[in-house]
Structure formats: C-alpha cells, structure tokens
N, C-alpha and C. Protein backbone atom coordinates (compact mmCIF):
# COMPACT_ATOMS: atom_id res chain seq x y z
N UNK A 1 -73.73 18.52 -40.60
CA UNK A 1 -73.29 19.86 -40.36
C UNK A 1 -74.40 20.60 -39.61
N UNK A 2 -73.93 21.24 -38.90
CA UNK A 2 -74.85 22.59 -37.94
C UNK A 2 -74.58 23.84 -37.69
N UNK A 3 -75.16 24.62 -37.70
CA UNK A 3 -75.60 25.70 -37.71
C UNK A 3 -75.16 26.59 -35.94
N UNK A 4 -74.16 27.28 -35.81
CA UNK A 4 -74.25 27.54 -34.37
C UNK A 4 -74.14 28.96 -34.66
N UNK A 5 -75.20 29.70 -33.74
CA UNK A 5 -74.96 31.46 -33.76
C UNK A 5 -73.37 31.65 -32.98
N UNK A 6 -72.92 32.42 -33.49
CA UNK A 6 -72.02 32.74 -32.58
C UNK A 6 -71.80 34.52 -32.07
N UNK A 7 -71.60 34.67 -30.67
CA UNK A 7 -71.25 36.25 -30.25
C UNK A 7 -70.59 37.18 -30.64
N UNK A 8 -70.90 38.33 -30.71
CA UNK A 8 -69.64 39.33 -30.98
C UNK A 8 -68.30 38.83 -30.59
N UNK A 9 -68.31 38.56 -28.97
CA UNK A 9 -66.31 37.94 -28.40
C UNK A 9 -66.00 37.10 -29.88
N UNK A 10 -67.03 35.83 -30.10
CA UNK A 10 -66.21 35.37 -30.50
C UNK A 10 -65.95 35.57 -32.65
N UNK A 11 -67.24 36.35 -33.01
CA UNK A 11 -66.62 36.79 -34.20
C UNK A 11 -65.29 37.70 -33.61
N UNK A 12 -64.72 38.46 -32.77
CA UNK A 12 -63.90 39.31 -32.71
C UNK A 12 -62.44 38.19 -32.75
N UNK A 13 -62.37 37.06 -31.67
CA UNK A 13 -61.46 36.20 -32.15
C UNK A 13 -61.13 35.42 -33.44
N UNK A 14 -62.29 35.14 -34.08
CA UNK A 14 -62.26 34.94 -35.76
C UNK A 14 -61.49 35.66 -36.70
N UNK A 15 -62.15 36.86 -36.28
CA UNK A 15 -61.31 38.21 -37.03
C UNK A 15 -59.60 37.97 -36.78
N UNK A 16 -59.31 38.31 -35.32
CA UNK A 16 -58.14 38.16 -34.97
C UNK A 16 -57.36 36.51 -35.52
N UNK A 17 -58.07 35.79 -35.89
CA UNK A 17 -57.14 34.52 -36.06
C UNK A 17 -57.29 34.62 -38.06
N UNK A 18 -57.45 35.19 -38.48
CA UNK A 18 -57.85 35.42 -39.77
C UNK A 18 -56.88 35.99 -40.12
N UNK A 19 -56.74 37.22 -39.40
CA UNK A 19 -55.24 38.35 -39.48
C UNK A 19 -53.99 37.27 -38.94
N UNK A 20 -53.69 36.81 -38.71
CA UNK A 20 -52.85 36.04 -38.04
C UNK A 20 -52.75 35.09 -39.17
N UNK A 21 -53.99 34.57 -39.72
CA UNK A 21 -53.40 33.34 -40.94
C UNK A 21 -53.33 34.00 -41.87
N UNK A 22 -52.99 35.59 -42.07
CA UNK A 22 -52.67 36.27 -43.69
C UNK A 22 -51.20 36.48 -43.38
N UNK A 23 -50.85 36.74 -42.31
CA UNK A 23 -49.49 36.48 -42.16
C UNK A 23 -48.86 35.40 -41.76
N UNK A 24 -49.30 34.67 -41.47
CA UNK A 24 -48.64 32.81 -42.24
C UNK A 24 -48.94 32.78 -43.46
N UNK A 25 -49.88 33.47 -44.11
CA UNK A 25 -49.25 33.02 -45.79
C UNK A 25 -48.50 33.26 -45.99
N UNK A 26 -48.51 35.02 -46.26
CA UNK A 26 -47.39 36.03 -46.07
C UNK A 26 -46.08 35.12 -46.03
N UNK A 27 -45.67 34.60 -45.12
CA UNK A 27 -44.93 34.63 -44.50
C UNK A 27 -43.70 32.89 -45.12
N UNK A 28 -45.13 32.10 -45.49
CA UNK A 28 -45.15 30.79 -46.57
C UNK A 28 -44.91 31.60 -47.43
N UNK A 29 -45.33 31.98 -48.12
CA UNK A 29 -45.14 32.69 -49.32
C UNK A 29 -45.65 31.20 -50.40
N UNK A 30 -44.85 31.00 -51.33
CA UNK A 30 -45.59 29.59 -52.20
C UNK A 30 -45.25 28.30 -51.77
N UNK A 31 -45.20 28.35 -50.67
CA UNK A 31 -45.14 26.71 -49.67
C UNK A 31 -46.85 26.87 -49.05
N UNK A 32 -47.12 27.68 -49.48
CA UNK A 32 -48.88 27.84 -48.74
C UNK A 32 -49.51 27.12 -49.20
N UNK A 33 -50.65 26.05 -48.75
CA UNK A 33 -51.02 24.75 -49.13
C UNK A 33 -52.46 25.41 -48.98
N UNK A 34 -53.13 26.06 -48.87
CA UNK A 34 -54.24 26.66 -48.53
C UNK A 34 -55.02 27.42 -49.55
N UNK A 35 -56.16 28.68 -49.60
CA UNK A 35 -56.68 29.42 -49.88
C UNK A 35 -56.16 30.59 -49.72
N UNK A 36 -55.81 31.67 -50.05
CA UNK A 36 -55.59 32.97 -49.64
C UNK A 36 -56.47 33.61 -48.50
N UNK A 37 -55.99 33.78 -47.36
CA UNK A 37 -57.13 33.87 -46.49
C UNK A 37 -58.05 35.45 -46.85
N UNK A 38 -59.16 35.47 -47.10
CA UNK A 38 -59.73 36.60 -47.60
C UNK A 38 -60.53 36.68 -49.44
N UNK A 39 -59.82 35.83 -49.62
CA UNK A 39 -59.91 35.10 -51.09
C UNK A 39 -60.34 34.10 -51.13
N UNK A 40 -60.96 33.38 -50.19
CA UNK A 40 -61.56 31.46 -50.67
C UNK A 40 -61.60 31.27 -48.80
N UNK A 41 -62.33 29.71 -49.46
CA UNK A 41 -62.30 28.87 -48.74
C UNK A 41 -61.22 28.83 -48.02
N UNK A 42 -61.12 28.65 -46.53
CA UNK A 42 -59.92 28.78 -45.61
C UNK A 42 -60.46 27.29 -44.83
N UNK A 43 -59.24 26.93 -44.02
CA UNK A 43 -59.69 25.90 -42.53
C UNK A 43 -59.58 27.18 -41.60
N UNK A 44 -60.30 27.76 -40.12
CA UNK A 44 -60.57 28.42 -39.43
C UNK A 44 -58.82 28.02 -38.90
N UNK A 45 -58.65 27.23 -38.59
CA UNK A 45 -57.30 26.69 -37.74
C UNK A 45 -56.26 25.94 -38.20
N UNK A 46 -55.93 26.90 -39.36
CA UNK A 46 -55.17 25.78 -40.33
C UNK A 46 -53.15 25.71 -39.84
N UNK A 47 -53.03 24.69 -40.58
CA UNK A 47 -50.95 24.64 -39.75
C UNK A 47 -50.38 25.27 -40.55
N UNK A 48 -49.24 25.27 -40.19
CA UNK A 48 -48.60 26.84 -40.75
C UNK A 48 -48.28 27.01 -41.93
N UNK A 49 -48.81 26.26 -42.87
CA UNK A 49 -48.86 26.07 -44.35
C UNK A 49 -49.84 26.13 -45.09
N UNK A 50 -50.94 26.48 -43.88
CA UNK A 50 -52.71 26.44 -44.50
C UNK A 50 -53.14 25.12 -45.18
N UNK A 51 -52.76 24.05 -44.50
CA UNK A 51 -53.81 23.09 -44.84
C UNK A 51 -54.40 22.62 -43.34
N UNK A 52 -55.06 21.33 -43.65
CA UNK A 52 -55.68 20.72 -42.26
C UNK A 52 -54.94 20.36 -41.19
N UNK A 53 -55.39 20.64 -39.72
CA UNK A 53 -54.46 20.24 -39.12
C UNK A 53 -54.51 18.96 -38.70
N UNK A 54 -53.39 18.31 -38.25
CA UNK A 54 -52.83 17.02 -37.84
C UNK A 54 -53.55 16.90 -36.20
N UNK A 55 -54.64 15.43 -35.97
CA UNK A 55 -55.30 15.69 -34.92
C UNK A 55 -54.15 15.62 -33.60
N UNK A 56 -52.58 15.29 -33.78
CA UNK A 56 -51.80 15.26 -32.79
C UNK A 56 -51.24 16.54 -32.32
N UNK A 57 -51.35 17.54 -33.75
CA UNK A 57 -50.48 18.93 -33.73
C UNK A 57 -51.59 19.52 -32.60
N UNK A 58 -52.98 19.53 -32.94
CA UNK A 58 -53.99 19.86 -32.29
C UNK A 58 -53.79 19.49 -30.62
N UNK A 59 -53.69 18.05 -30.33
CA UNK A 59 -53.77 17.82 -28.73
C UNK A 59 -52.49 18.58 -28.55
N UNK A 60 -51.01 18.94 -29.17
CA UNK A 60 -50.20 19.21 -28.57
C UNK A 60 -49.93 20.91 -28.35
N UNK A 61 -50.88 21.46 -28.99
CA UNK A 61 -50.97 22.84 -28.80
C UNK A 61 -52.09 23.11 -27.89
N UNK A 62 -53.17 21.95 -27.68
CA UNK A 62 -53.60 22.21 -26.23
C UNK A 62 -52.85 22.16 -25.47
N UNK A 63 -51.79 21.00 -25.21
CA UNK A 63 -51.13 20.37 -24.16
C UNK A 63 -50.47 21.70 -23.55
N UNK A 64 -49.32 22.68 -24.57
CA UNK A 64 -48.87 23.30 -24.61
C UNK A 64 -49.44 24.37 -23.76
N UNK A 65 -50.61 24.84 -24.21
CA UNK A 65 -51.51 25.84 -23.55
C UNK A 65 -51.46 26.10 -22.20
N UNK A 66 -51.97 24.53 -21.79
CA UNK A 66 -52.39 23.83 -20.50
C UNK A 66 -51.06 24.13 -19.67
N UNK A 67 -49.98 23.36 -20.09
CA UNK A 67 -49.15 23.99 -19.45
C UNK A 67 -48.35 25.33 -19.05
N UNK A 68 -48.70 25.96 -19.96
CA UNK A 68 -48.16 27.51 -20.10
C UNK A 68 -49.30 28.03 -18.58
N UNK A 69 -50.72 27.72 -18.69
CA UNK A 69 -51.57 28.03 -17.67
C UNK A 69 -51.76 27.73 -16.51
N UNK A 70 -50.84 26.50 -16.47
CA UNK A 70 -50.77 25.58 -14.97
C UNK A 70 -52.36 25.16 -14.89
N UNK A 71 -52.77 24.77 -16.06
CA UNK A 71 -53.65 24.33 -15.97
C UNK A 71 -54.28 22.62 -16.04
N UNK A 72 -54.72 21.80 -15.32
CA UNK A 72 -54.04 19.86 -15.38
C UNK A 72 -54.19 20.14 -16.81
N UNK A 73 -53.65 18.89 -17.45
CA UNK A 73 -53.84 18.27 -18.41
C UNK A 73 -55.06 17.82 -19.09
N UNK A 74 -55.72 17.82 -19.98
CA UNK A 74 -57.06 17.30 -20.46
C UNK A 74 -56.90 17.19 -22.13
N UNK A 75 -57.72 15.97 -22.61
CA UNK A 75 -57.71 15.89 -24.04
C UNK A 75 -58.53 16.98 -24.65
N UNK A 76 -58.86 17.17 -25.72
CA UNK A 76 -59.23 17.87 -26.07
C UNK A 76 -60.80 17.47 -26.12
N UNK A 77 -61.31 16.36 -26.05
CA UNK A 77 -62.64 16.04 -26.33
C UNK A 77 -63.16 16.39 -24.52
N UNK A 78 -62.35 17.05 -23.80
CA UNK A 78 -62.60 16.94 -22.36
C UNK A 78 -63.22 18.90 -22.50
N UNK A 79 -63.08 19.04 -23.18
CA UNK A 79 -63.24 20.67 -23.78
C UNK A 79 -64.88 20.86 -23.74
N UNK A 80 -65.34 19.94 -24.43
CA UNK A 80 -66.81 19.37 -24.94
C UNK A 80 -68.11 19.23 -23.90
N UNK A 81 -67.10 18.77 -23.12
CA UNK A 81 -67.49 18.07 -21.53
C UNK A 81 -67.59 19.64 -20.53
N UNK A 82 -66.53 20.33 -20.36
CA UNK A 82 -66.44 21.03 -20.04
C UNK A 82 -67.42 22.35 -20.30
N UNK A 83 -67.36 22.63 -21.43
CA UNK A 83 -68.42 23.34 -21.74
C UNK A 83 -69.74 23.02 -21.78
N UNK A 84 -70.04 22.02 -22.01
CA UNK A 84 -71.42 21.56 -21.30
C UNK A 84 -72.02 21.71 -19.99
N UNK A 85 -71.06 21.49 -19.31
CA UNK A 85 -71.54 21.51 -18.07
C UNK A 85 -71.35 22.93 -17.50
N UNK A 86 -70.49 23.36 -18.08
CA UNK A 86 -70.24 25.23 -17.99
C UNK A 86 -72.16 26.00 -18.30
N UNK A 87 -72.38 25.33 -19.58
CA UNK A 87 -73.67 26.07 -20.06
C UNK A 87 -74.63 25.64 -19.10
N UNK A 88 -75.15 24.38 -18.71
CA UNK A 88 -75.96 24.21 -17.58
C UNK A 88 -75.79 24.63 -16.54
N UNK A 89 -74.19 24.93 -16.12
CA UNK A 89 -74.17 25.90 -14.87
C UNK A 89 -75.12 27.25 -14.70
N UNK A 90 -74.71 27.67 -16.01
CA UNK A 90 -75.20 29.46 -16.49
C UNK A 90 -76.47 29.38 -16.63
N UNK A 91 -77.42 28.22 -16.53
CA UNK A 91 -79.02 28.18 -17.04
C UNK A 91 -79.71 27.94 -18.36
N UNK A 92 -78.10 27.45 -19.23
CA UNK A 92 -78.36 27.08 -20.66
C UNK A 92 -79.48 26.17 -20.89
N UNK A 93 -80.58 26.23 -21.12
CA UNK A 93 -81.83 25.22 -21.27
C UNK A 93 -81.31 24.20 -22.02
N UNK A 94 -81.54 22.91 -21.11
CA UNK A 94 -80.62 21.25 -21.91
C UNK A 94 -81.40 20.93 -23.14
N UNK A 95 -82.02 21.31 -24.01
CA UNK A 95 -82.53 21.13 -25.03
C UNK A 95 -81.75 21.60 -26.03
N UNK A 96 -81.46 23.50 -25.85
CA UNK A 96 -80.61 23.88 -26.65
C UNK A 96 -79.18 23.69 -26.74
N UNK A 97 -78.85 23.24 -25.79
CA UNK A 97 -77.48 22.58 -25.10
C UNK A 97 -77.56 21.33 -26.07
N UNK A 98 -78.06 20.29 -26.44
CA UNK A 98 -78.17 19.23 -26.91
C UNK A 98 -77.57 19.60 -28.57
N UNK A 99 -78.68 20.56 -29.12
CA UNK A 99 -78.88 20.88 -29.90
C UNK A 99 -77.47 21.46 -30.48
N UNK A 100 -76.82 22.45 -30.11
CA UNK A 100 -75.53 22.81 -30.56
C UNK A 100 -74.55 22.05 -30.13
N UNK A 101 -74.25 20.78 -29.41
CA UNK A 101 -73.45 20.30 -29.38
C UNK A 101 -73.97 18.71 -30.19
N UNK A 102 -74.40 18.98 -31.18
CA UNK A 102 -75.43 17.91 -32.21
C UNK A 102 -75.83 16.86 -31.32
N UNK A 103 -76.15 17.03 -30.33
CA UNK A 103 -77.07 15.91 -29.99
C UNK A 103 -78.20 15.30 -30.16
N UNK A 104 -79.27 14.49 -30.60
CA UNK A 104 -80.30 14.55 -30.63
C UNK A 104 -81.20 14.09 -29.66
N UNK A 105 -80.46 13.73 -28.76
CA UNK A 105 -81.43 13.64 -27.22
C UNK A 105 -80.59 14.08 -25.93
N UNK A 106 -81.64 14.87 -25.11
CA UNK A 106 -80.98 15.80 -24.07
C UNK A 106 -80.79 14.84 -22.82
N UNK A 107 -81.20 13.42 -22.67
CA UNK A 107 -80.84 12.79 -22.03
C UNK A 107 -79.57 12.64 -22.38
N UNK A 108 -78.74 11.63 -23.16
CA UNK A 108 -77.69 11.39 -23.89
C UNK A 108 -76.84 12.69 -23.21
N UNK A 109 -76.58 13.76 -23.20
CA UNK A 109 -76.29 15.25 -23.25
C UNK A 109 -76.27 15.42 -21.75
N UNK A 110 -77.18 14.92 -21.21
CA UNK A 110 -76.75 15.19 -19.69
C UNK A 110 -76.42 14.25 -18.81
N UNK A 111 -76.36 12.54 -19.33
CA UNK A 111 -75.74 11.58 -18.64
C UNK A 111 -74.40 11.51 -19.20
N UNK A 112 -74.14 11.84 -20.36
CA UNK A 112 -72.62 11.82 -20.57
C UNK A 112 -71.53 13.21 -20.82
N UNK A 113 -71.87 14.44 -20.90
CA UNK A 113 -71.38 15.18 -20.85
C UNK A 113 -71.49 16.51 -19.61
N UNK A 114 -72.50 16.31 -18.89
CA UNK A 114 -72.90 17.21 -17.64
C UNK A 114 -72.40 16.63 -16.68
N UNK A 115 -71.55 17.46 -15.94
CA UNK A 115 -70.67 16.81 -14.68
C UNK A 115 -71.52 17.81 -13.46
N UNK A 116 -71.23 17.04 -12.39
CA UNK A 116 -71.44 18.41 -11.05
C UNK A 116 -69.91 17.71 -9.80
N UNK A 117 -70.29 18.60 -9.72
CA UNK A 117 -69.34 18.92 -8.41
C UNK A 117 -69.61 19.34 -7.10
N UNK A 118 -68.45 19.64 -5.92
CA UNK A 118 -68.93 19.15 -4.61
C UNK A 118 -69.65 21.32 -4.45
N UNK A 119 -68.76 21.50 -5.61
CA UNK A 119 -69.42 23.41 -5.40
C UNK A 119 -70.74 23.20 -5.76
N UNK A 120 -71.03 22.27 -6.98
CA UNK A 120 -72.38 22.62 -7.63
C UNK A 120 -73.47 22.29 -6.35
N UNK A 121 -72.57 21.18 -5.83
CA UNK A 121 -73.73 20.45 -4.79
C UNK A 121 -73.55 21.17 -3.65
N UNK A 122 -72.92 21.82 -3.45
CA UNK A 122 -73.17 23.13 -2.35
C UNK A 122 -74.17 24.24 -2.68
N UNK A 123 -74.15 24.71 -3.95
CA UNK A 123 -74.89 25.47 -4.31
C UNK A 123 -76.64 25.47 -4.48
N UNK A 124 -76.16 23.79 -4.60
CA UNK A 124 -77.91 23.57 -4.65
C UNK A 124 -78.48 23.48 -3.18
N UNK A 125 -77.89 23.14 -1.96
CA UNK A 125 -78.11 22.87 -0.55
C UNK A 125 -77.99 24.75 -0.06
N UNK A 126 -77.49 25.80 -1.14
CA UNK A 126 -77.94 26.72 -0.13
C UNK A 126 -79.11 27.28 -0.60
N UNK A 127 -79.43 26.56 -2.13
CA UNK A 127 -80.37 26.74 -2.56
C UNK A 127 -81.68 26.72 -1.24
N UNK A 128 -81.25 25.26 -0.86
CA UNK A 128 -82.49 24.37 -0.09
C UNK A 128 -82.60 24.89 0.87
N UNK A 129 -81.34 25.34 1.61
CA UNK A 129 -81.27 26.36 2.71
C UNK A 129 -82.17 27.76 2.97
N UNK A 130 -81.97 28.62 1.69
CA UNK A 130 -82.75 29.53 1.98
C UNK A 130 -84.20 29.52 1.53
N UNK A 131 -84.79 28.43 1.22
CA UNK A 131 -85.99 28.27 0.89
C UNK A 131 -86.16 27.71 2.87
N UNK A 132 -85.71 27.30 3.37
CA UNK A 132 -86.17 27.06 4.49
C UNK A 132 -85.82 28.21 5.43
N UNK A 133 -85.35 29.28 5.32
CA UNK A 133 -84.72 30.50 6.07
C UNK A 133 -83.72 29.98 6.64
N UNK A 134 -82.89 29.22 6.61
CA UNK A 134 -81.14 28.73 7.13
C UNK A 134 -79.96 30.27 6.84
C-alpha cells in the first residue's frame, strides 16, 4: 500500500462520488452489500449494491466512456501509461513519478510506461532550434 497526496480537484470529485454512493444506498435500500457511506469503511467505486467491483464491469464503463467521448478505445491499464507520460510531459521529476505509481526504479518507469511522440519530438527540436536562434 501507498500513500498518494491528492489535490483539492480531486478531493472535490471524492466528495462528489461519495454523494452519489449515499444515494445508491438510498436507493438499494437493504440489498446494500456495503458500509453506509459516511458510517464505515466504503470501496471509493463500489457497484450499485456497494460491494467490489467486477474487473469486467470496470473495463466496460471505461469502454462506455470512451465511446460516449469519441475517444479510441484503451484498456484500462493504458490509463497508467497515459498518465505517466502526461506527468513527464508537465516536468513531473521521474523519481517522484516512480514513486506514486509504486515503482521502485525510475528506469523500469520510463522504459515501460513513458511514451513520446512525433509532438513531443517536435517540441524538443524547437527546443534545439532556439538554442541555436532558428
């Protein structure tokens, strides 16, 4: 287990998905398989009965997403990937990058989850560019 700080945005979505699973109890009424949310132990993302979710219910409410967004298709472990390479975009230092995505070596962390692209590799050539006045 680890330890990740998390931002105001996203305590504010916590909040909001918290309110949302008091009315799926609500709403279960004593088919609720769960904690009372506010009262105990909860799952953050529980199915509509408050227990664990099913890792298929999970890919298919990405899937769902994805398509609602016209966005391609991707598994969910492609999420992982994604945000990795999102944080090294932004200047996330690959150490701490390692670190919250439990890695214990930042090599590991940047040969298998750091992608670039033909933008990134543009970005670094205008890098190179204006160090030469181009």
């Amino acid at each position: 287990m680890r330890t990740i700080p998390l931002t105001d945005n996203m305590l504010t979505v916590l909040s909001l998905q918290k309110s949302a699973q008091l009315q799926e109890c609500l709403k279960a009424g004593s088919a609720w398989q769960g904690a009372v949310p506010g009262k105990g132990a909860t799952y953050v993302f529980a199915n509509e009965l408050g227990g664990i979710q099913d890792r298929t219910n999970i890919g298919r409410v990405l899937r769902d997403c994805l398509d609602k967004s016209g966005v391609k298709r991707v598994g969910i472990h492609a999420l992982r990937h994604t945000f990795a390479t999102n944080c090294v975009r932004e200047g996330v230092d690959t150490k701490t990058l390692s670190k919250m995505i439990g890695h214990t070596k930042v090599a590991f962390t940047l040969q298998q989850y750091v992608h670039t692209n033909l933008s990134t590799m543009r970005d670094a050539l205008k890098a190179v560019d204006s160090l030469r006045g181009f």
